[in-house]
Protein backbone atom coordinates (compact mmCIF):
# COMPACT_ATOMS: atom_id res chain seq x y z
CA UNK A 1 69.26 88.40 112.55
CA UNK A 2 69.82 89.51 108.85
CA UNK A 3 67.09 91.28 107.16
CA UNK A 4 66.75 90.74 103.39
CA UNK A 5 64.81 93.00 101.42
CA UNK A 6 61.45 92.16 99.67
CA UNK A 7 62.35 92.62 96.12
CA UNK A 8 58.72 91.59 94.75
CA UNK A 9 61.09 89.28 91.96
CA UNK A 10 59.27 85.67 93.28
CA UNK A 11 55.73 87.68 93.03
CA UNK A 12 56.49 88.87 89.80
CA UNK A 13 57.60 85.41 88.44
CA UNK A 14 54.67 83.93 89.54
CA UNK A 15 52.07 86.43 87.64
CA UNK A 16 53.54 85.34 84.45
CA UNK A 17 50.52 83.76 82.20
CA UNK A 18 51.29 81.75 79.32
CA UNK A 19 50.01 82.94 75.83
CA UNK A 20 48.91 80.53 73.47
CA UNK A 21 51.94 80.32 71.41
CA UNK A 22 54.22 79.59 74.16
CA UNK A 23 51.55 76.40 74.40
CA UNK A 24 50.69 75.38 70.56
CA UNK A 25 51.22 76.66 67.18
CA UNK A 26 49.44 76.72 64.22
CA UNK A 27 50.56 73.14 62.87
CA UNK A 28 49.03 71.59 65.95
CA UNK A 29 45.67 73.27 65.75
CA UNK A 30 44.89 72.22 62.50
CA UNK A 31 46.02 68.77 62.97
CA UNK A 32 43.84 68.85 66.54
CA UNK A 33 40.77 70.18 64.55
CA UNK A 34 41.89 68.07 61.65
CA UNK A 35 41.32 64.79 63.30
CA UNK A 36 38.15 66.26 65.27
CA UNK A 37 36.63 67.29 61.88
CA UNK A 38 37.02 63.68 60.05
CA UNK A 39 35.50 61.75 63.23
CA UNK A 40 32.68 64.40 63.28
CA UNK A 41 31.95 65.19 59.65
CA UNK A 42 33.33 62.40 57.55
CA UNK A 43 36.48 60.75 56.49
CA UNK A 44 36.50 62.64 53.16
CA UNK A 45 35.96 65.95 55.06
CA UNK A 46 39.22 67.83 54.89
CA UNK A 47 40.79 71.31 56.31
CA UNK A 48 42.94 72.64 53.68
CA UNK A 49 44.85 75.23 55.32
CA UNK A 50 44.46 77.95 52.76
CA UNK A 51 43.16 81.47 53.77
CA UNK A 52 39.60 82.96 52.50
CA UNK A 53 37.99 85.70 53.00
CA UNK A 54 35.13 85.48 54.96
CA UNK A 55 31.63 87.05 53.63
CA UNK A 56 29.69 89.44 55.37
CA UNK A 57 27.10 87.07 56.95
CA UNK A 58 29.48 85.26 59.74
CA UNK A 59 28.29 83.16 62.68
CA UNK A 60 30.76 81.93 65.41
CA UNK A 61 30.68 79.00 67.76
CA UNK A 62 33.46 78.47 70.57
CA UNK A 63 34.07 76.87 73.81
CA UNK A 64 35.64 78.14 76.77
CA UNK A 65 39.31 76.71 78.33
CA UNK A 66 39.89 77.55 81.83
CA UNK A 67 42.79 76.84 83.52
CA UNK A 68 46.42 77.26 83.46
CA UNK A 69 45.69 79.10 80.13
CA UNK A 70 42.03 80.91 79.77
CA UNK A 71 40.61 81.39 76.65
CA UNK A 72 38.37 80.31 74.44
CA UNK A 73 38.34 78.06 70.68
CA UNK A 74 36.52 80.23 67.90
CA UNK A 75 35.00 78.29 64.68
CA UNK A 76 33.56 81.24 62.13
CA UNK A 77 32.39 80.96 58.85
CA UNK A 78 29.82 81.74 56.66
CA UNK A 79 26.35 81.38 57.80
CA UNK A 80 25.83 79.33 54.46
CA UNK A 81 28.91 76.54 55.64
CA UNK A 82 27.61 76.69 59.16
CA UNK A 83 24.46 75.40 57.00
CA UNK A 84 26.63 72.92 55.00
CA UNK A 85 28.70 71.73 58.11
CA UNK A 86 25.47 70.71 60.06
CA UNK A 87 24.12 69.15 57.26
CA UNK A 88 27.34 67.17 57.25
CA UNK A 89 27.19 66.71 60.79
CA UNK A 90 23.55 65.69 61.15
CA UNK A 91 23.97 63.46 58.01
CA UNK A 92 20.47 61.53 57.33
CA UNK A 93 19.16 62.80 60.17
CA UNK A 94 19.03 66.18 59.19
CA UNK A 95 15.74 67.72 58.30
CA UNK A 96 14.87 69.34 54.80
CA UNK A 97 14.67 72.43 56.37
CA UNK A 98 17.27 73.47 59.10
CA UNK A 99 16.18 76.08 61.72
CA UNK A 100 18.18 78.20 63.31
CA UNK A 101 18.42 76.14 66.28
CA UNK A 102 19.45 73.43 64.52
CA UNK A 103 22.28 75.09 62.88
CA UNK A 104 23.00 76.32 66.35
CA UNK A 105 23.05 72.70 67.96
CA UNK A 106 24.79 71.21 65.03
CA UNK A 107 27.58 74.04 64.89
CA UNK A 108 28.37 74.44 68.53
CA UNK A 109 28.99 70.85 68.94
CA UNK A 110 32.10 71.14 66.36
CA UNK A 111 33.21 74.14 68.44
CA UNK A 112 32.52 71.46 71.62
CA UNK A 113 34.28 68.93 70.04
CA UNK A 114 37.35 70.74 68.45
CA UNK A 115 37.76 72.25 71.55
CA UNK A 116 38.06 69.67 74.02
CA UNK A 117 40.77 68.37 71.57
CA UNK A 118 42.25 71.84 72.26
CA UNK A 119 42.28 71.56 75.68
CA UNK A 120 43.58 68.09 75.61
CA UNK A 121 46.78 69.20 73.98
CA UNK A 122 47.13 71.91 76.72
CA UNK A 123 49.00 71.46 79.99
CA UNK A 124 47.55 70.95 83.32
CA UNK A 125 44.11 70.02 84.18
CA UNK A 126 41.28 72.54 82.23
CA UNK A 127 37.86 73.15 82.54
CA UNK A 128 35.24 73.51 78.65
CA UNK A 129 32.10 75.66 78.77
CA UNK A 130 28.39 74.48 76.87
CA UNK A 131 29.44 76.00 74.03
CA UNK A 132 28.02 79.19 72.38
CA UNK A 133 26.96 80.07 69.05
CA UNK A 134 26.33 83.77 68.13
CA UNK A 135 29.15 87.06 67.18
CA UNK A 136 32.85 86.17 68.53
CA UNK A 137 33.98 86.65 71.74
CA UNK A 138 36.43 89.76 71.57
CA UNK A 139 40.23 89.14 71.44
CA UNK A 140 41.09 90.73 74.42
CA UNK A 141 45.11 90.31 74.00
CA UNK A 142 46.44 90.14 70.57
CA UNK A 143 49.23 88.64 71.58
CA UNK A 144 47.55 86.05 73.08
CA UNK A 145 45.92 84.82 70.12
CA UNK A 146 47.13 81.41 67.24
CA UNK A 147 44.86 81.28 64.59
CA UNK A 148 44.51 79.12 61.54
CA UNK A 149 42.47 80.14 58.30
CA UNK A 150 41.50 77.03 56.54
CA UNK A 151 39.07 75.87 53.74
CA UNK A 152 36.23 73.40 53.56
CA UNK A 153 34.07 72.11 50.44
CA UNK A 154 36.29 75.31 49.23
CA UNK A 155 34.61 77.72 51.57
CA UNK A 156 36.19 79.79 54.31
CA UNK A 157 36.52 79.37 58.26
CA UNK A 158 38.53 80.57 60.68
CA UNK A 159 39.46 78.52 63.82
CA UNK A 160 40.80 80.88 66.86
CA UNK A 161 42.22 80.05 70.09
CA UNK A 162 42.53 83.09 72.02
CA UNK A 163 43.19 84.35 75.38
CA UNK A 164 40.25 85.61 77.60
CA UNK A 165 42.29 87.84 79.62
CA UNK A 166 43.99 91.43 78.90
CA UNK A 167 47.51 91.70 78.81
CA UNK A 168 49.32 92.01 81.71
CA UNK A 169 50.94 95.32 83.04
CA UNK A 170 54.73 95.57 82.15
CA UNK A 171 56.30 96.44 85.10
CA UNK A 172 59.03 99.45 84.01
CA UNK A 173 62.21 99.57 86.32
C-alpha cells in the first residue's frame, strides 16, 4: 500500500472564485445595459460612456447575482436623473408629481432589468434579488469590482457590478 500525502493543492484549486473581470469587461456592460436601457426608456435614449461627476444627492438601485459569481449590479445617479429616468420610464403614465415611491418603483426596475441582462451574460445558472433602492451596497473586494461611468440626457450615472464577497485569504508558502 503506498501512502501519498495530502497536499491540500485540489482543495485549494477548488476555492478559487471568479472576479468579475475574469467574467466581463467594461465593453460588455455597457452594451448589456445599452440594449436594456433603449427597450426600457426609449429608442433615442442613449449611454454615452463618458465619466461625470456625480452630485452630492445620489440614490442607488441594484439587484443581487448569486451563483457561480455573487455580487450585485449598482445603477447611481443623481436623485434629479433618478427623477428624469422614471419619468422616461413611466412615460404617459407618470403622474405630475412623482413620490418617492414612485421614483423607487420606477428606478429599481432599471436596476431589475439591467441586471438580469447581467446575469444572462454570466456563466452557469444564477439567481436576481427584488431589487433595492436606497445608499450602495459596499464594495467589499476592490478587485472584484468592473464599472462603467456613463452619461444620460448629459447627466451622470454610474453602473457597478461588484462582488459581494471579501477577498479571499492568500495562502503564503
Amino acid at each position: 500500500m503506498t501512502s501519498s500525502t495530502d497536499t491540500g493543492q485540489r482543495r485549494r484549486g477548488s476555492d478559487a472564485r471568479p472576479v468579475i473581470t475574469d467574467l466581463m469587461d467594461e465593453d460588455t456592460i455597457l452594451a448589456v445595459a445599452g440594449d436594456a436601457w433603449i427597450s426600457l426608456v426609449g429608442e433615442d435614449e442613449v449611454l454615452v460612456p463618458i465619466p461625470g461627476d456625480l452630485p452630492g444627492d445620489v440614490v442607488s438601485s441594484w439587484v443581487d447575482v448569486v451563483g457561480p459569481w455573487t455580487g450585485s449590479v449598482v445603477l447611481t445617479t443623481g436623485r434629479a436623473t433618478a427623477e428624469a429616468l422614471s419619468r422616461a420610464l413611466l412615460r404617459e403614465s407618470a403622474p405630475e408629481v412623482l413620490e418617492d415611491e414612485d421614483v423607487e418603483d420606477a428606478f429599481g426596475e432599471i436596476a431589475n432589468v439591467v441586471g438580469g441582462s447581467i446575469k444572462a451574460a454570466l456563466p452557469g445558472p444564477s439567481g436576481l434579488s427584488l431589487p433595492q433602492v436606497g445608499h450602495a451596497p459596499l464594495v467589499r473586494n476592490p478587485a472584484d469590482v468592473c464599472r462603467v461611468e456613463v452619461l444620460w440626457r448629459g447627466e451622470p450615472l454610474t453602473i457597478s457590478v461588484q462582488g459581494a464577497l471579501p477577498p479571499l485569504p492568500v495562502s503564503s508558502h
